[in-house]
C-alpha atoms as a PDB file:
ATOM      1  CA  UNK A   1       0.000   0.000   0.000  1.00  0.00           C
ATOM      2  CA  UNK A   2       2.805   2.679   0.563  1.00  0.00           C
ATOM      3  CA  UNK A   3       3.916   1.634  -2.586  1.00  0.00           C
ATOM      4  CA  UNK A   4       1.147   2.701  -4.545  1.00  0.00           C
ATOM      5  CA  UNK A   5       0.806   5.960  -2.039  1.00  0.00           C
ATOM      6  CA  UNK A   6       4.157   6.899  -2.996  1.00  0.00           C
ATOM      7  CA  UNK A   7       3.415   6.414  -7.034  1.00  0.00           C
ATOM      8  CA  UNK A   8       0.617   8.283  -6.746  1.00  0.00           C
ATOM      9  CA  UNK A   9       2.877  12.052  -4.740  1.00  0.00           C
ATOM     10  CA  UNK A  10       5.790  10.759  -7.590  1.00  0.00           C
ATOM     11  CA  UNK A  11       2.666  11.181 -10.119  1.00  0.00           C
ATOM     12  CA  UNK A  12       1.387  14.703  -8.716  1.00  0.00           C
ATOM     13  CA  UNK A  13       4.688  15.943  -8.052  1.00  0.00           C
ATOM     14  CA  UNK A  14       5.733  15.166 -11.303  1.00  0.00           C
ATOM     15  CA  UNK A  15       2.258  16.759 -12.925  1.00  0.00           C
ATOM     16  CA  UNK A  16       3.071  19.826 -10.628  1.00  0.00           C
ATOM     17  CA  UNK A  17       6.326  20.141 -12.398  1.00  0.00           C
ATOM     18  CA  UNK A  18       4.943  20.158 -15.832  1.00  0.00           C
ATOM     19  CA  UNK A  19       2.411  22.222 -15.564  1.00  0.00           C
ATOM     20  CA  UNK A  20       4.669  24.864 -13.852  1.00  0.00           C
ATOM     21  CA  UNK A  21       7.567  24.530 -16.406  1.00  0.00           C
ATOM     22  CA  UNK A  22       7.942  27.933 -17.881  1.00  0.00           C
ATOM     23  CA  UNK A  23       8.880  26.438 -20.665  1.00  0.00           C
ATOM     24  CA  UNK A  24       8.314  23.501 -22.648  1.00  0.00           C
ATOM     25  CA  UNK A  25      10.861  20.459 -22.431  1.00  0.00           C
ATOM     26  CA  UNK A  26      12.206  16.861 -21.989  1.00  0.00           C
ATOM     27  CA  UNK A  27      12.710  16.519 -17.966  1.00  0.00           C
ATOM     28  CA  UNK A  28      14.335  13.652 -17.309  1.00  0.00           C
ATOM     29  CA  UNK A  29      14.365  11.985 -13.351  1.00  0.00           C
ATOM     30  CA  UNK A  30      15.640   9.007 -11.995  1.00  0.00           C
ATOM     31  CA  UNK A  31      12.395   7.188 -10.361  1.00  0.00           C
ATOM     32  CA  UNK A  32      13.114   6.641  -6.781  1.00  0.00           C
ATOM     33  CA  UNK A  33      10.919   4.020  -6.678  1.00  0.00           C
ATOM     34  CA  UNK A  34      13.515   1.654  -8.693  1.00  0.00           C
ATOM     35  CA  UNK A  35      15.665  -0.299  -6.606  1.00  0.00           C
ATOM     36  CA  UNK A  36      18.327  -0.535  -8.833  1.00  0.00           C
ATOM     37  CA  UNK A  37      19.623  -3.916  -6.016  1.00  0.00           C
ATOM     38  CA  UNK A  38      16.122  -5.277  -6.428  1.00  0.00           C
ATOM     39  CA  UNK A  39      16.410  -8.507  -8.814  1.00  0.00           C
ATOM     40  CA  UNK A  40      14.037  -7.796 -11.931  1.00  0.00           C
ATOM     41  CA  UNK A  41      12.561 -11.136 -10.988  1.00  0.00           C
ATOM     42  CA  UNK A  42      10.916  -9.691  -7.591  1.00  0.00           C
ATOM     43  CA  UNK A  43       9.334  -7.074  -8.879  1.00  0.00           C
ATOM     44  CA  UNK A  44       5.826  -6.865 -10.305  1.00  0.00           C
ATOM     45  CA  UNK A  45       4.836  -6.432 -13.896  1.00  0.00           C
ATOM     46  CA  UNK A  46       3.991  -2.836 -13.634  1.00  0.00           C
ATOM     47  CA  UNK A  47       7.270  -2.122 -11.992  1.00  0.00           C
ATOM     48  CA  UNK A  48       9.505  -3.977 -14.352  1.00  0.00           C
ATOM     49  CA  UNK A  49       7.658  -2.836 -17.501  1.00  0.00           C
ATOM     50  CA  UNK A  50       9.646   0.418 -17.207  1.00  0.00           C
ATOM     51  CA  UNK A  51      12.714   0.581 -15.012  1.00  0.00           C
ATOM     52  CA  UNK A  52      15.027   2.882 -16.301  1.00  0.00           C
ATOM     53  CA  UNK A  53      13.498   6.224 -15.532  1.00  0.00           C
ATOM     54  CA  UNK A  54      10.151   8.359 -15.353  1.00  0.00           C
ATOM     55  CA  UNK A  55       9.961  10.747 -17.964  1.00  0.00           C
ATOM     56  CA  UNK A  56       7.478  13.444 -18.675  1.00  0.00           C
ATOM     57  CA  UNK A  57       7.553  15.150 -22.152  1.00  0.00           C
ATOM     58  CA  UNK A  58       6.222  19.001 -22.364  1.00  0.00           C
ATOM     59  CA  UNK A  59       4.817  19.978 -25.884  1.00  0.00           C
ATOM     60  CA  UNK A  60       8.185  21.437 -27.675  1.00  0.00           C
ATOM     61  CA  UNK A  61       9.106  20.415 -31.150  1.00  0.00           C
ATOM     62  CA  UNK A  62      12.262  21.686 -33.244  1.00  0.00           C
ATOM     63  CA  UNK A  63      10.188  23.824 -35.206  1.00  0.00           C
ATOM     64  CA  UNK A  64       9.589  26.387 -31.886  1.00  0.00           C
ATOM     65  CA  UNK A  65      13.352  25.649 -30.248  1.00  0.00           C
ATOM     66  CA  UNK A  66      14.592  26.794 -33.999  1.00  0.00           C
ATOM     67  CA  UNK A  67      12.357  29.620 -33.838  1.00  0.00           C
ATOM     68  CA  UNK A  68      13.804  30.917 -30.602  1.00  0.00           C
ATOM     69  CA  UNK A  69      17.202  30.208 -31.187  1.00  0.00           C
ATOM     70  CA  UNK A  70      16.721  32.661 -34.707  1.00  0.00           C
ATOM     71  CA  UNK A  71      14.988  35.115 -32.648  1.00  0.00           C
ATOM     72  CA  UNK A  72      18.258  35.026 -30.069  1.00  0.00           C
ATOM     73  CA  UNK A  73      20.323  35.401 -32.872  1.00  0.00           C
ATOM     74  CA  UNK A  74      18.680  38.436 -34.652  1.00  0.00           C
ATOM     75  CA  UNK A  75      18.791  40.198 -31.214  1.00  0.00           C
ATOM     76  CA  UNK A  76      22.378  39.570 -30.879  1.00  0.00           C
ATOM     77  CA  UNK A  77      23.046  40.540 -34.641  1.00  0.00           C
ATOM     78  CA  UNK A  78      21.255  43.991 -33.345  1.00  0.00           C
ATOM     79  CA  UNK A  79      23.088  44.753 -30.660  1.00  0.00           C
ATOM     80  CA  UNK A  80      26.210  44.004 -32.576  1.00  0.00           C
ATOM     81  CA  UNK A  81      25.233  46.556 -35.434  1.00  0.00           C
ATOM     82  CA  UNK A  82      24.274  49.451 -32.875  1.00  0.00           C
END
């Protein structure tokens, strides 16, 4: 039972983080609920299914990180010419 207790803070915590991002991303986190010394044969098939790490993906694509990386350089192009 504290197992599934502490999945479900690890899930709202990590919802809580996304939704507060400021900006868009790939946030990696090692889930603390892997025991990396647990034997993969103990555990159950929802734990084993993924064991590496939790990952939550925010809605960027290249497209917008290209756009603000040509809008960074234009500034600095600016400045430059003033």
């Amino acid at each position: 039972m504290q197992e599934q207790e502490q999945a479900s803070v690890l899930k709202k915590k990590s919802l809580e983080q996304l939704i507060k991002s400021p900006k868009g991303g790939i946030i990696i986190r090692e889930n603390p609920l892997f025991n990396n010394s647990m034997p993969a044969s103990n555990l159950s098939d929802k734990e084993s299914h993924f064991e590496v790490v939790s990952v939550m993906m925010a809605d960027v694509t290249a497209e917008a990180t290209m756009a603000e990386m040509e809008r960074k350089i234009n500034f600095l192009m600016k400045v430059i010419e003033e």
